[in-house]
PDB file of N, CA and C in Angstrom:
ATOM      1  N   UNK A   1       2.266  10.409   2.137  1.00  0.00           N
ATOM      2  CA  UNK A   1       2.443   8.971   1.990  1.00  0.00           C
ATOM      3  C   UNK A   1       1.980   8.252   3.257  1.00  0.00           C
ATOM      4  N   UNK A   2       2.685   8.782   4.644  1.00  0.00           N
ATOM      5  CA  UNK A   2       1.752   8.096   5.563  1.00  0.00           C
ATOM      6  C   UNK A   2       0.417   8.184   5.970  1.00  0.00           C
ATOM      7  N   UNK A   3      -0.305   9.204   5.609  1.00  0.00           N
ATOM      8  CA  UNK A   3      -1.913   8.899   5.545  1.00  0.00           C
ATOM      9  C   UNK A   3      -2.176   8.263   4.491  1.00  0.00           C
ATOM     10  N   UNK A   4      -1.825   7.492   3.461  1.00  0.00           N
ATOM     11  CA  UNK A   4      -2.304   6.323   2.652  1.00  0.00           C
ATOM     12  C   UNK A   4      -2.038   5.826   3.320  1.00  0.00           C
ATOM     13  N   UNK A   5      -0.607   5.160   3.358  1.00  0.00           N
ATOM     14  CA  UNK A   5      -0.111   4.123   4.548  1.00  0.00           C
ATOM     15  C   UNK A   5      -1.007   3.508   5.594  1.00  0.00           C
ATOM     16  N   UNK A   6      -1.689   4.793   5.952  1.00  0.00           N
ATOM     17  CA  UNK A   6      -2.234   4.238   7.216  1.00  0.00           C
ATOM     18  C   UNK A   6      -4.008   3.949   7.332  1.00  0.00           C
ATOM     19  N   UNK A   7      -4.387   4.089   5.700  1.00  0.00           N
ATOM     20  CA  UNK A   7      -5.688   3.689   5.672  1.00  0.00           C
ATOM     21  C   UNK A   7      -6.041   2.310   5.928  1.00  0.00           C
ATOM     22  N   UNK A   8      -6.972   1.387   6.510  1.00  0.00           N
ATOM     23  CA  UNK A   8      -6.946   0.074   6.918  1.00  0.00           C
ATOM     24  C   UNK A   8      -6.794  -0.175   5.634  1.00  0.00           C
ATOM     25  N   UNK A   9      -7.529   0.028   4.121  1.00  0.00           N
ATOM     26  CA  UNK A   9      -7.295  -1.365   3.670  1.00  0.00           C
ATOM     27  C   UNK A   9      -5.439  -1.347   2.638  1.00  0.00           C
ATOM     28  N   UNK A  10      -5.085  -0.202   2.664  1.00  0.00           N
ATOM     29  CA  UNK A  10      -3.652  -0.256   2.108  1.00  0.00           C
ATOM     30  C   UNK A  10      -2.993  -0.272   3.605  1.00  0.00           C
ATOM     31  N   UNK A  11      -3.216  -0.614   4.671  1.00  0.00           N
ATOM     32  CA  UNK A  11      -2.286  -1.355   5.744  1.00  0.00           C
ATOM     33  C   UNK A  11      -2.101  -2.746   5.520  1.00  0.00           C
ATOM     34  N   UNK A  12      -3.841  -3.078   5.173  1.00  0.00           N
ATOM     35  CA  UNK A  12      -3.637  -4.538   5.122  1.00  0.00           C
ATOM     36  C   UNK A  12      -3.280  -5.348   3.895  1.00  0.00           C
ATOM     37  N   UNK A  13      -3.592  -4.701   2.963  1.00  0.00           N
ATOM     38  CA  UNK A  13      -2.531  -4.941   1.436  1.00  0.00           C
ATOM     39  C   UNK A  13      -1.437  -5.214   1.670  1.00  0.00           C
ATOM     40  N   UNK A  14      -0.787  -4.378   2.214  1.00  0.00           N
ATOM     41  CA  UNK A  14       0.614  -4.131   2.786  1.00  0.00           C
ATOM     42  C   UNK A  14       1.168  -5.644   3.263  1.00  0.00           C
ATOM     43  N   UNK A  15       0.403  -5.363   4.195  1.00  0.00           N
ATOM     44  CA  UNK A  15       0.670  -6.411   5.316  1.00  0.00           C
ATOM     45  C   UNK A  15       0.591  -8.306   4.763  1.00  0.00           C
ATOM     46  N   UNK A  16      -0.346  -7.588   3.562  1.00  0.00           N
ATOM     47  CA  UNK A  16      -0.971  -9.551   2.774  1.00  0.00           C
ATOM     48  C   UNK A  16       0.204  -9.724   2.304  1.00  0.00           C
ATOM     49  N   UNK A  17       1.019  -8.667   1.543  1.00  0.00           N
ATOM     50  CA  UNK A  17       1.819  -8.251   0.163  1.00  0.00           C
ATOM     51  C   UNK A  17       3.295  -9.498   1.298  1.00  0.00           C
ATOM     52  N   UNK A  18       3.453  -7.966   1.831  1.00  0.00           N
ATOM     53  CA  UNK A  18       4.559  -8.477   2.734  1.00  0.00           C
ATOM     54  C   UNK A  18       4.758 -10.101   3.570  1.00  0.00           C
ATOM     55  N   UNK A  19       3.427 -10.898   3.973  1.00  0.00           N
ATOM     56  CA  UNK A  19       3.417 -11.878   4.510  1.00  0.00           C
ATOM     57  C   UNK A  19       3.797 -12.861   3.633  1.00  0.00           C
ATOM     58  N   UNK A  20       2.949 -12.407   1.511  1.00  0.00           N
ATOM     59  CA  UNK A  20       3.478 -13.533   0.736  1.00  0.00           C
ATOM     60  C   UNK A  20       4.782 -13.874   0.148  1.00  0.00           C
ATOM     61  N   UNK A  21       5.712 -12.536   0.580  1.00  0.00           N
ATOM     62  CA  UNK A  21       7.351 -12.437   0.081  1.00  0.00           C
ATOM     63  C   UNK A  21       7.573 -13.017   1.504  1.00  0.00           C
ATOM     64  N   UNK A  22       7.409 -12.792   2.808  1.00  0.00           N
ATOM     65  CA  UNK A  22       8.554 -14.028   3.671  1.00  0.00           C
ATOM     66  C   UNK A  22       8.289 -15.353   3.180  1.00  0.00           C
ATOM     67  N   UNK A  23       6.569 -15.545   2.425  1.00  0.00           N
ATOM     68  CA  UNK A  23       6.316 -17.397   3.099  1.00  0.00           C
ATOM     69  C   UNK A  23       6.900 -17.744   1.805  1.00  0.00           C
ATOM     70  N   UNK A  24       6.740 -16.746   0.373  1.00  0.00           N
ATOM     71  CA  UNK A  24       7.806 -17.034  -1.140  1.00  0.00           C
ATOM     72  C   UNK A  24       9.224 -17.410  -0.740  1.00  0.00           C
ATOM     73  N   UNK A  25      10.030 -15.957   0.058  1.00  0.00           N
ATOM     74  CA  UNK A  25      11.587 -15.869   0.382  1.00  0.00           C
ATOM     75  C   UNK A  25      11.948 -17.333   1.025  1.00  0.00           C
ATOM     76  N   UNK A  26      11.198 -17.656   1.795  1.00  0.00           N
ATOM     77  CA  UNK A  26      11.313 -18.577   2.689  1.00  0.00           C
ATOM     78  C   UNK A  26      10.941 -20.108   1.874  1.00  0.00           C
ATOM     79  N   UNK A  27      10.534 -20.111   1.111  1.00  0.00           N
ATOM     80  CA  UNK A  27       9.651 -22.054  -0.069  1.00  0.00           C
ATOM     81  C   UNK A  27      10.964 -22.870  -0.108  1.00  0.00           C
ATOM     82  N   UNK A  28      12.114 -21.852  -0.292  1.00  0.00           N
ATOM     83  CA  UNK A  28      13.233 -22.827  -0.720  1.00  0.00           C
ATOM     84  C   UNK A  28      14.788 -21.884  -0.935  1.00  0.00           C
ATOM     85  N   UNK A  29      15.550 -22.901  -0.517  1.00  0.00           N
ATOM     86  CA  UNK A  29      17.302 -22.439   0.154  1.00  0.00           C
ATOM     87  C   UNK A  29      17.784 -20.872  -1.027  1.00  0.00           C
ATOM     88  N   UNK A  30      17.068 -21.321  -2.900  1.00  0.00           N
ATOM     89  CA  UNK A  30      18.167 -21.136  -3.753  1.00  0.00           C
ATOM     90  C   UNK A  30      17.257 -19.468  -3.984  1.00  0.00           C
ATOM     91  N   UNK A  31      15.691 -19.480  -3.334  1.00  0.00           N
ATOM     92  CA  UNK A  31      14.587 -18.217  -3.552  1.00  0.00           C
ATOM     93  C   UNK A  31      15.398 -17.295  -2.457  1.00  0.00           C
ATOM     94  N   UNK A  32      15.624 -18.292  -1.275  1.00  0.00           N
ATOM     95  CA  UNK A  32      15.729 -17.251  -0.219  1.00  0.00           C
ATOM     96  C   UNK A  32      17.418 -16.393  -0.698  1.00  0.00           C
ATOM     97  N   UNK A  33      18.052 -16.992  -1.281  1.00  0.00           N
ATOM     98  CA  UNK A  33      19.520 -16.267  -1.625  1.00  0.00           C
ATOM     99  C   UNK A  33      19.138 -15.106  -2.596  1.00  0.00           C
ATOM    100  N   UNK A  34      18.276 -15.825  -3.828  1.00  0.00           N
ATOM    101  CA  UNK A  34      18.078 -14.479  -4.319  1.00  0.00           C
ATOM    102  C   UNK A  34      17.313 -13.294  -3.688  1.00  0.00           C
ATOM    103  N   UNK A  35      16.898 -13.799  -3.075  1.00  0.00           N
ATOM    104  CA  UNK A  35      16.011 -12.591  -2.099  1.00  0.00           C
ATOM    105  C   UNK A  35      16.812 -11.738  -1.714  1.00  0.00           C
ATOM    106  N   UNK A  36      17.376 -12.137  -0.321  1.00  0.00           N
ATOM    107  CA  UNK A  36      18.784 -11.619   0.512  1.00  0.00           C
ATOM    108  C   UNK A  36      19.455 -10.981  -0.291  1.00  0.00           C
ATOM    109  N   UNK A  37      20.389 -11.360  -1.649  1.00  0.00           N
ATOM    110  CA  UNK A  37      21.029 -10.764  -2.403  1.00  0.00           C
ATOM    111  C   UNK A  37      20.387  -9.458  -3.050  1.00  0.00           C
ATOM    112  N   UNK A  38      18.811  -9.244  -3.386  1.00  0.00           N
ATOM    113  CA  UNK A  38      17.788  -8.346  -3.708  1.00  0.00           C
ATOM    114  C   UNK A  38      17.830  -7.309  -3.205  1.00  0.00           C
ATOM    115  N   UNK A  39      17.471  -7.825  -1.169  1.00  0.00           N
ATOM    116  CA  UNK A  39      17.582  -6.946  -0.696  1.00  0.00           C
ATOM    117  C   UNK A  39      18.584  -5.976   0.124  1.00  0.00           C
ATOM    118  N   UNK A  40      19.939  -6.737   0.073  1.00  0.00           N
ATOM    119  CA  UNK A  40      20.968  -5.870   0.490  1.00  0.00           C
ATOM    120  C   UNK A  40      21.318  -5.026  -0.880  1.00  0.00           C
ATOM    121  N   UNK A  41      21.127  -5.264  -2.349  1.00  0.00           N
ATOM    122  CA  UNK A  41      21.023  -4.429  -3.471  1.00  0.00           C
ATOM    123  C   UNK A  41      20.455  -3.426  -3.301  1.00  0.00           C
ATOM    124  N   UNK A  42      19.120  -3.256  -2.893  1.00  0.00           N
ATOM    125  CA  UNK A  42      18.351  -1.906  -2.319  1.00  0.00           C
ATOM    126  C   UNK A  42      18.698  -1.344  -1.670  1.00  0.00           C
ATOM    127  N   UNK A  43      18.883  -1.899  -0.541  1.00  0.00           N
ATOM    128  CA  UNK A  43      19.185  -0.951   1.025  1.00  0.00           C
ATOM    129  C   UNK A  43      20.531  -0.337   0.510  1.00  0.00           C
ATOM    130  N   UNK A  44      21.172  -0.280  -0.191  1.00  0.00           N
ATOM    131  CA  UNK A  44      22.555  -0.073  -0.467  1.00  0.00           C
ATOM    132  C   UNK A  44      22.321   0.921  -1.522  1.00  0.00           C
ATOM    133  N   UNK A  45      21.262   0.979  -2.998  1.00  0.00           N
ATOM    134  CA  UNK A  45      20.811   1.629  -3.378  1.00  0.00           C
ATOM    135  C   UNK A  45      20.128   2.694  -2.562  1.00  0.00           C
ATOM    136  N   UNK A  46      19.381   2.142  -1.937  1.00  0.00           N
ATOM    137  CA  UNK A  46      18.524   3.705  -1.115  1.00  0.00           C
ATOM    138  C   UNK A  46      19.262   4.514  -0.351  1.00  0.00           C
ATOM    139  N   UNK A  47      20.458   3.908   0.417  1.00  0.00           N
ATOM    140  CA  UNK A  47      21.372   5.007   1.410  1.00  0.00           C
ATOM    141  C   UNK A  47      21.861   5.710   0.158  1.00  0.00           C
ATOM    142  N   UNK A  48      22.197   5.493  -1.082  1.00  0.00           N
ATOM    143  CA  UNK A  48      22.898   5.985  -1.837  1.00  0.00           C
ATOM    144  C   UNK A  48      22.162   7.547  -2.813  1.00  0.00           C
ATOM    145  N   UNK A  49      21.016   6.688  -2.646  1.00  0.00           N
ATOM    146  CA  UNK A  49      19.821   7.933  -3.304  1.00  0.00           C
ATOM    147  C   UNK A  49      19.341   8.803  -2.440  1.00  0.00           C
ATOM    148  N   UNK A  50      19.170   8.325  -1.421  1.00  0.00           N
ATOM    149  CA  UNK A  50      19.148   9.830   0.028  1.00  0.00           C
ATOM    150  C   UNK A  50      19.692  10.231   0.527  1.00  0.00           C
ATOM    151  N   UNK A  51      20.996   9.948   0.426  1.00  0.00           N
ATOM    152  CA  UNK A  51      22.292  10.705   0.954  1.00  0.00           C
ATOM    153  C   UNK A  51      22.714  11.755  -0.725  1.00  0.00           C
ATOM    154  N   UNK A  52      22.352  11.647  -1.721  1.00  0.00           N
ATOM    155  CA  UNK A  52      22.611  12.058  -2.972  1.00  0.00           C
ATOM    156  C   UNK A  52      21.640  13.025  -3.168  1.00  0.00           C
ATOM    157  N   UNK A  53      20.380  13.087  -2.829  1.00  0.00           N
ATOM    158  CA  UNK A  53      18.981  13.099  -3.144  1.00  0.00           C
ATOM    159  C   UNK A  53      18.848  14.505  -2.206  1.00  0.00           C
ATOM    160  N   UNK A  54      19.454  14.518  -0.946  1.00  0.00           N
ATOM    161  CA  UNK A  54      19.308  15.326  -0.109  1.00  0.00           C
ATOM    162  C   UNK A  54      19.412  16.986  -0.563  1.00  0.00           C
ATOM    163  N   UNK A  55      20.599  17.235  -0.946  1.00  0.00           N
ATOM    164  CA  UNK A  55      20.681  18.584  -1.707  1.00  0.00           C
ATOM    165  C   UNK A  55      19.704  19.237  -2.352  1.00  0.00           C
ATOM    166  N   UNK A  56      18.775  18.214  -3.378  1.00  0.00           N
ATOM    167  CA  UNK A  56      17.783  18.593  -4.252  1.00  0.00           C
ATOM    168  C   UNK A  56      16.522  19.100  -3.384  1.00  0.00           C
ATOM    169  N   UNK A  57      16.720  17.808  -2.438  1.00  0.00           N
ATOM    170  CA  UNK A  57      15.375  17.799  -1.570  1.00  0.00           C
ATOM    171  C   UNK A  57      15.347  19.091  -0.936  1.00  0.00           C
ATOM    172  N   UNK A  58      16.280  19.461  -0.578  1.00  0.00           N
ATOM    173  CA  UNK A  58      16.297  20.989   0.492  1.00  0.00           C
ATOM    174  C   UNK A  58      15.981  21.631  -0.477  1.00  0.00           C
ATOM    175  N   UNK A  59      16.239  21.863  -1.136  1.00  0.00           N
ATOM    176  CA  UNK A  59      15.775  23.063  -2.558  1.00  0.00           C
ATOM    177  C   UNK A  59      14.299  23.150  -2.844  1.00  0.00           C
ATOM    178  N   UNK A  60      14.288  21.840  -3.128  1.00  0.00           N
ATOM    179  CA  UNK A  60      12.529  21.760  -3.222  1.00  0.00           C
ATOM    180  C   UNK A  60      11.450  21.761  -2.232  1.00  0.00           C
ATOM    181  N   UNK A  61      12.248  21.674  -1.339  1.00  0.00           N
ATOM    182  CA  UNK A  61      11.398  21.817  -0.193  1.00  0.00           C
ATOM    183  C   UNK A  61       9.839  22.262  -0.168  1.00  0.00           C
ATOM    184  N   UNK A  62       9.557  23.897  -0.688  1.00  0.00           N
ATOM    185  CA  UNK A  62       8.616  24.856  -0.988  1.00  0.00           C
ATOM    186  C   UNK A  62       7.926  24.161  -1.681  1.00  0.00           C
ATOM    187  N   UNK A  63       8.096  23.513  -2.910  1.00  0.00           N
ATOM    188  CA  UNK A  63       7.260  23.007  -3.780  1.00  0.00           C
ATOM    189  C   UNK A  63       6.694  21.612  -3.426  1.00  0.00           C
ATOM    190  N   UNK A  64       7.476  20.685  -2.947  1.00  0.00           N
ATOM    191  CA  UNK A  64       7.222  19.560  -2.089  1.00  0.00           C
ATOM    192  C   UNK A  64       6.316  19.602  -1.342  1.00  0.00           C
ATOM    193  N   UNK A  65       6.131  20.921   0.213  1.00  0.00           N
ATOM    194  CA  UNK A  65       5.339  20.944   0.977  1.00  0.00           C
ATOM    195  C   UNK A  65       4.075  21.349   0.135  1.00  0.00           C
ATOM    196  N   UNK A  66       3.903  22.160  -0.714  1.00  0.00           N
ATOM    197  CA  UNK A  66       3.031  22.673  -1.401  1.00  0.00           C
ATOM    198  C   UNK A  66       1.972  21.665  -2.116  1.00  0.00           C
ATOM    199  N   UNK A  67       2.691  20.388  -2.704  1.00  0.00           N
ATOM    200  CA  UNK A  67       2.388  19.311  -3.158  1.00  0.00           C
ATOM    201  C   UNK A  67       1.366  18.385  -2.007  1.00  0.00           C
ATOM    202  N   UNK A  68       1.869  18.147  -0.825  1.00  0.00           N
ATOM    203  CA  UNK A  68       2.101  17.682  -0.096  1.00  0.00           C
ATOM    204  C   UNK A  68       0.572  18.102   0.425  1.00  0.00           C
ATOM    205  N   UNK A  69       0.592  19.514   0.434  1.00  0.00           N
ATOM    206  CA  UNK A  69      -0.725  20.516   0.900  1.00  0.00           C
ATOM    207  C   UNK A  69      -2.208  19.794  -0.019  1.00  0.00           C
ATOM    208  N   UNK A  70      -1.604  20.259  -1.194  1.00  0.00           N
ATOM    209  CA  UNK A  70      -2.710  19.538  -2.112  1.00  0.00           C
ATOM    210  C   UNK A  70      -3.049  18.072  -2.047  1.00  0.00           C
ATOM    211  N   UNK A  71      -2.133  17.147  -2.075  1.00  0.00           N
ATOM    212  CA  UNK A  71      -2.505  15.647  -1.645  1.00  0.00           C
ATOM    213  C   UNK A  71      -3.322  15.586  -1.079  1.00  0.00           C
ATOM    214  N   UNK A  72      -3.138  15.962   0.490  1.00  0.00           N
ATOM    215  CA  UNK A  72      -4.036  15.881   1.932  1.00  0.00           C
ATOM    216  C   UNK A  72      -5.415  16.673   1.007  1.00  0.00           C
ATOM    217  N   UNK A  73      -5.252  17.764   0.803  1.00  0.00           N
ATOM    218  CA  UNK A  73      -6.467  18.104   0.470  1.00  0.00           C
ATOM    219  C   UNK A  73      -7.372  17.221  -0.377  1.00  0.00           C
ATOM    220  N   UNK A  74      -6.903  16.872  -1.515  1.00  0.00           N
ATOM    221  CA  UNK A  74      -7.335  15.225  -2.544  1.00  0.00           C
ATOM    222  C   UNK A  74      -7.334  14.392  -1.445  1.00  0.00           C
ATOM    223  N   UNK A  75      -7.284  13.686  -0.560  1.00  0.00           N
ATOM    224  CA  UNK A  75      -7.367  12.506   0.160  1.00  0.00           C
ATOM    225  C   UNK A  75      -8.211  12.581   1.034  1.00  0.00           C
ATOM    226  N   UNK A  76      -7.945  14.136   1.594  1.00  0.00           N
ATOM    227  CA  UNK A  76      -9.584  14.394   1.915  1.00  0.00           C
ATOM    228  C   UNK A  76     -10.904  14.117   1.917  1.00  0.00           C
ATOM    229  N   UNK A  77     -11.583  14.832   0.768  1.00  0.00           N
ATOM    230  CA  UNK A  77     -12.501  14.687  -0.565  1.00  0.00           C
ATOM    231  C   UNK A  77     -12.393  13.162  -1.183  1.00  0.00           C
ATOM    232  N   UNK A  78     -11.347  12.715  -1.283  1.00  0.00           N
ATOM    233  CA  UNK A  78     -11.796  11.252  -1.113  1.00  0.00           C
ATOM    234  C   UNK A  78     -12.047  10.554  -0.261  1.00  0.00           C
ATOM    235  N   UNK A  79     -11.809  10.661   0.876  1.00  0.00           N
ATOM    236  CA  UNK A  79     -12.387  10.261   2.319  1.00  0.00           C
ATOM    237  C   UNK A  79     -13.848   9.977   2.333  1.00  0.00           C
ATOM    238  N   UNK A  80     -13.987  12.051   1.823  1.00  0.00           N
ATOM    239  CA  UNK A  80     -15.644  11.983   2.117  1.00  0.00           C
ATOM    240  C   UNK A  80     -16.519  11.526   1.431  1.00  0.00           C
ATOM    241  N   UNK A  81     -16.101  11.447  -0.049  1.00  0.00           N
ATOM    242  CA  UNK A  81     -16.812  10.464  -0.981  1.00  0.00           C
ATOM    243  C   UNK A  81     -16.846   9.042  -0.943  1.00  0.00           C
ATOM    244  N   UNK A  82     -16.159   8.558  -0.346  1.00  0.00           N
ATOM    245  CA  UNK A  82     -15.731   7.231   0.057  1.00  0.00           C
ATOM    246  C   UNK A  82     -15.357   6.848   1.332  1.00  0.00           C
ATOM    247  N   UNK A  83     -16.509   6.614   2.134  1.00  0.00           N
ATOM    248  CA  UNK A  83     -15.800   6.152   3.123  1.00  0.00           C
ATOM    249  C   UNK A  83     -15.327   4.916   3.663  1.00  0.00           C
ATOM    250  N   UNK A  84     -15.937   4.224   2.658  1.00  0.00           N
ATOM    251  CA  UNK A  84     -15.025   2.624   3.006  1.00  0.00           C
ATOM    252  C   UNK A  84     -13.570   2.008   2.973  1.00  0.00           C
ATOM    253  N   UNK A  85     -13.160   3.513   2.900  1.00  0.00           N
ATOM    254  CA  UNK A  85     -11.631   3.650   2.669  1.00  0.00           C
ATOM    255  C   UNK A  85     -11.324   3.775   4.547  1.00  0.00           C
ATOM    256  N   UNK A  86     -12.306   4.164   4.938  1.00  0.00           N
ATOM    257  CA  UNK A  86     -12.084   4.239   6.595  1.00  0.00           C
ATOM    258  C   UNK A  86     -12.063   2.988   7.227  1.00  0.00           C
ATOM    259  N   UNK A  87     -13.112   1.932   6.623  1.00  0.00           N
ATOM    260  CA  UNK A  87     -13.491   0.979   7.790  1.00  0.00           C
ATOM    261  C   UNK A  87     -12.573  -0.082   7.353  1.00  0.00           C
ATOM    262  N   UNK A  88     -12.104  -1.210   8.654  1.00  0.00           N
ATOM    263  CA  UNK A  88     -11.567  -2.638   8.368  1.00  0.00           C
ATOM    264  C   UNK A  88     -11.894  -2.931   7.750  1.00  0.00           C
ATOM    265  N   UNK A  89     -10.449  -4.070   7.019  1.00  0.00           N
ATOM    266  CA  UNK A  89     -10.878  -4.955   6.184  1.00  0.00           C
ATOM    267  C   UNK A  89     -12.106  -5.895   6.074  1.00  0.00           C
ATOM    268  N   UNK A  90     -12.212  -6.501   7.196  1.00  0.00           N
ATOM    269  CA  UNK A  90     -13.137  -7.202   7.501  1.00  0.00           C
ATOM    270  C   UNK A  90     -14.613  -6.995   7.227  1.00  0.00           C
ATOM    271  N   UNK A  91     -14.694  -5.407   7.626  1.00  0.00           N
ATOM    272  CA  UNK A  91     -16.101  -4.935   7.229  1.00  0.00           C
ATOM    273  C   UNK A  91     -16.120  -4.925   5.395  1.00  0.00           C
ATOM    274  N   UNK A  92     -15.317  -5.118   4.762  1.00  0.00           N
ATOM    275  CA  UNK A  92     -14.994  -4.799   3.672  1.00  0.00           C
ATOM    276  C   UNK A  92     -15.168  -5.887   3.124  1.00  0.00           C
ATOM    277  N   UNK A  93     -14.375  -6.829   3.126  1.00  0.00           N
ATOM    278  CA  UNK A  93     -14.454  -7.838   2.362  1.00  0.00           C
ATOM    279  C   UNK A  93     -15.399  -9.346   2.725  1.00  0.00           C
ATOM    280  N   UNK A  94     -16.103  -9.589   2.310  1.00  0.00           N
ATOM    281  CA  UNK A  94     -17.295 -10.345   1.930  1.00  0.00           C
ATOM    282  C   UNK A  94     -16.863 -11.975   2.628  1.00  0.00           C
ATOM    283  N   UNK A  95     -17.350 -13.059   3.160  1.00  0.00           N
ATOM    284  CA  UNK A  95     -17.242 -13.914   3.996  1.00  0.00           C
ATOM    285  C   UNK A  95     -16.684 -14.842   3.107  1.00  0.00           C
ATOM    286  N   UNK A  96     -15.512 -15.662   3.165  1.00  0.00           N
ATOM    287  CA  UNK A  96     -15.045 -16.541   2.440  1.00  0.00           C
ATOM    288  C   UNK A  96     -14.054 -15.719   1.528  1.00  0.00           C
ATOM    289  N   UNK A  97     -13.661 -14.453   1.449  1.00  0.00           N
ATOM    290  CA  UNK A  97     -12.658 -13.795   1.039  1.00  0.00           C
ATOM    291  C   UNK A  97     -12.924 -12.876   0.104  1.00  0.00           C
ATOM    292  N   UNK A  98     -12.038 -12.340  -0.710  1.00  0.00           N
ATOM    293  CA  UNK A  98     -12.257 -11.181  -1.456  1.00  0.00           C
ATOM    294  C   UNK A  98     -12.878 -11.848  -2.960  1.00  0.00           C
ATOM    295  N   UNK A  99     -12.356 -12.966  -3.341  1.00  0.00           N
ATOM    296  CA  UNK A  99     -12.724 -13.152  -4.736  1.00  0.00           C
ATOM    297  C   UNK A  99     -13.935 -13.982  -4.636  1.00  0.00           C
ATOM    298  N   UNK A 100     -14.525 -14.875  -3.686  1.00  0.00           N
ATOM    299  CA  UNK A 100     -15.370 -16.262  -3.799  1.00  0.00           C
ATOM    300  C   UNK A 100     -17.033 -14.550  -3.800  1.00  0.00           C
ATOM    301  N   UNK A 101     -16.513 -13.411  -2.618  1.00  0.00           N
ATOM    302  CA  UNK A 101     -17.691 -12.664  -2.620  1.00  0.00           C
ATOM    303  C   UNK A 101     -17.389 -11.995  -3.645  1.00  0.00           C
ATOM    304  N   UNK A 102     -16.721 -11.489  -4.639  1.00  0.00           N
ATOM    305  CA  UNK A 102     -16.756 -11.009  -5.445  1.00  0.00           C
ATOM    306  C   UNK A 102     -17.532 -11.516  -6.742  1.00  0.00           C
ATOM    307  N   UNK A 103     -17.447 -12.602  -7.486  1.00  0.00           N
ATOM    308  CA  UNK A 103     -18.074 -13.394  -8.189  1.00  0.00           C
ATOM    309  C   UNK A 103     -19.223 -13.555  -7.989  1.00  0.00           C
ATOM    310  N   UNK A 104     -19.779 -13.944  -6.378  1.00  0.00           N
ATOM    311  CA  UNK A 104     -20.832 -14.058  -5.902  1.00  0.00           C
ATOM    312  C   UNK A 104     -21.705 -13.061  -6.371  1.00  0.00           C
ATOM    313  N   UNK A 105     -21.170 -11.583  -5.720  1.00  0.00           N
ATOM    314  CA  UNK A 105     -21.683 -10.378  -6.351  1.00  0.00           C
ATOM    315  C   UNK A 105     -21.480  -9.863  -7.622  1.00  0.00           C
ATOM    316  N   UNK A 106     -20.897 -10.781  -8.299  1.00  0.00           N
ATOM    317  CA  UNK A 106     -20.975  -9.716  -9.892  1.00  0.00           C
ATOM    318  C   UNK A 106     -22.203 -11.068 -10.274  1.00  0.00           C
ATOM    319  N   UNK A 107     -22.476 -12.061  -9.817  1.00  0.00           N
ATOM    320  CA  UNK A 107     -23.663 -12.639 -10.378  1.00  0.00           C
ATOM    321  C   UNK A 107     -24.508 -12.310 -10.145  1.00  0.00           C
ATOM    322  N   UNK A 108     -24.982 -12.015  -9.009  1.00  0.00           N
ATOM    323  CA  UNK A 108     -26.518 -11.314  -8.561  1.00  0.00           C
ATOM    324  C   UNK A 108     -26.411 -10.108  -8.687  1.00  0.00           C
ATOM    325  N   UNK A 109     -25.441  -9.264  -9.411  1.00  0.00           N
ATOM    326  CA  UNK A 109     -25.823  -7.920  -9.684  1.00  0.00           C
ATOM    327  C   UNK A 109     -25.632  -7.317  -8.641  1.00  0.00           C
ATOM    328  N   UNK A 110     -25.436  -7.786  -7.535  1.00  0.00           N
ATOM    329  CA  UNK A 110     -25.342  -6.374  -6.071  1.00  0.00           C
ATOM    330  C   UNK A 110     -24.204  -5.635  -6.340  1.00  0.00           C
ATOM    331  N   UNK A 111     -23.919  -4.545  -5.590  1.00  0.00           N
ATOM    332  CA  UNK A 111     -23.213  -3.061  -5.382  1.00  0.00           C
ATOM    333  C   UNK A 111     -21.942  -4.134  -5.116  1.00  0.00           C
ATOM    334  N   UNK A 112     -20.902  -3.860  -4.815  1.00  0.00           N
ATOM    335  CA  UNK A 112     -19.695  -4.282  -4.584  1.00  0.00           C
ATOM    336  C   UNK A 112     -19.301  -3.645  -3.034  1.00  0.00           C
ATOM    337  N   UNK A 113     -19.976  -2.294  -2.915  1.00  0.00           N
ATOM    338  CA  UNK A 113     -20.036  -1.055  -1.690  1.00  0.00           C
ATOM    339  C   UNK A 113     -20.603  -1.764  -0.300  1.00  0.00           C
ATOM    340  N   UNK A 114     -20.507  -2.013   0.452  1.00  0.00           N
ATOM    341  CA  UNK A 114     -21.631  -1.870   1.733  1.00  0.00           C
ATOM    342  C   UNK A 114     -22.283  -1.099   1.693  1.00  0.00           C
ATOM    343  N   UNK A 115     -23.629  -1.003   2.654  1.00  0.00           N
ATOM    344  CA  UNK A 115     -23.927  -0.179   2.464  1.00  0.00           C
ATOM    345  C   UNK A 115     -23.559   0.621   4.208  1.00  0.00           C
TER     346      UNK A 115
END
């Protein structure tokens, strides 16, 4: 999970994702309560599922890492077939943003890829 995590453009997904829930949480008094209320629901859920969760997890351990083995190996091989999964956003996405170059390029037919 943290080598997805840590590819630039699912950092910066991340990071868009996350910036539009504070400036949402934040629009108004009655969003931001339900929010707050949301998220102490989770955090309260999740101590509850990994403190529960733990037993299983030790068990599975073997099969987990094993999993775990194969991923990296798939993420790999997608690396090397793709490497625009390596470079910044910036190099990535087209001047004036993701959708104005997108359109742009599905009209003139160009690659969507850099080259």
């Amino acid at each position: 999970v943290s080598r997805v995590a840590n590819l630039a453009l699912v950092s910066c997904a991340c990071g868009a994702a996350a910036a539009a829930y504070g400036r949402t949480k934040h629009s108004h008094p009655c969003v931001r309560s339900v929010c707050d209320a949301a998220e102490k629901g989770l955090r309260t859920l999740t101590a509850a599922a990994a403190s529960g969760a733990q037993p299983l997890l030790t068990r599975l351990e073997p099969q987990i890492s094993t999993a775990n083995e194969l991923a990296c190996k798939g993420l790999d091989k997608l690396e090397e077939k793709l490497p625009i999964l390596q470079q910044p956003p910036e190099r990535v996405t087209p001047p004036g943003g993701t959708r104005a170059g997108l359109r742009g390029r599905a009209r003139s037919g160009d690659e969507l890829v850099p080259a």
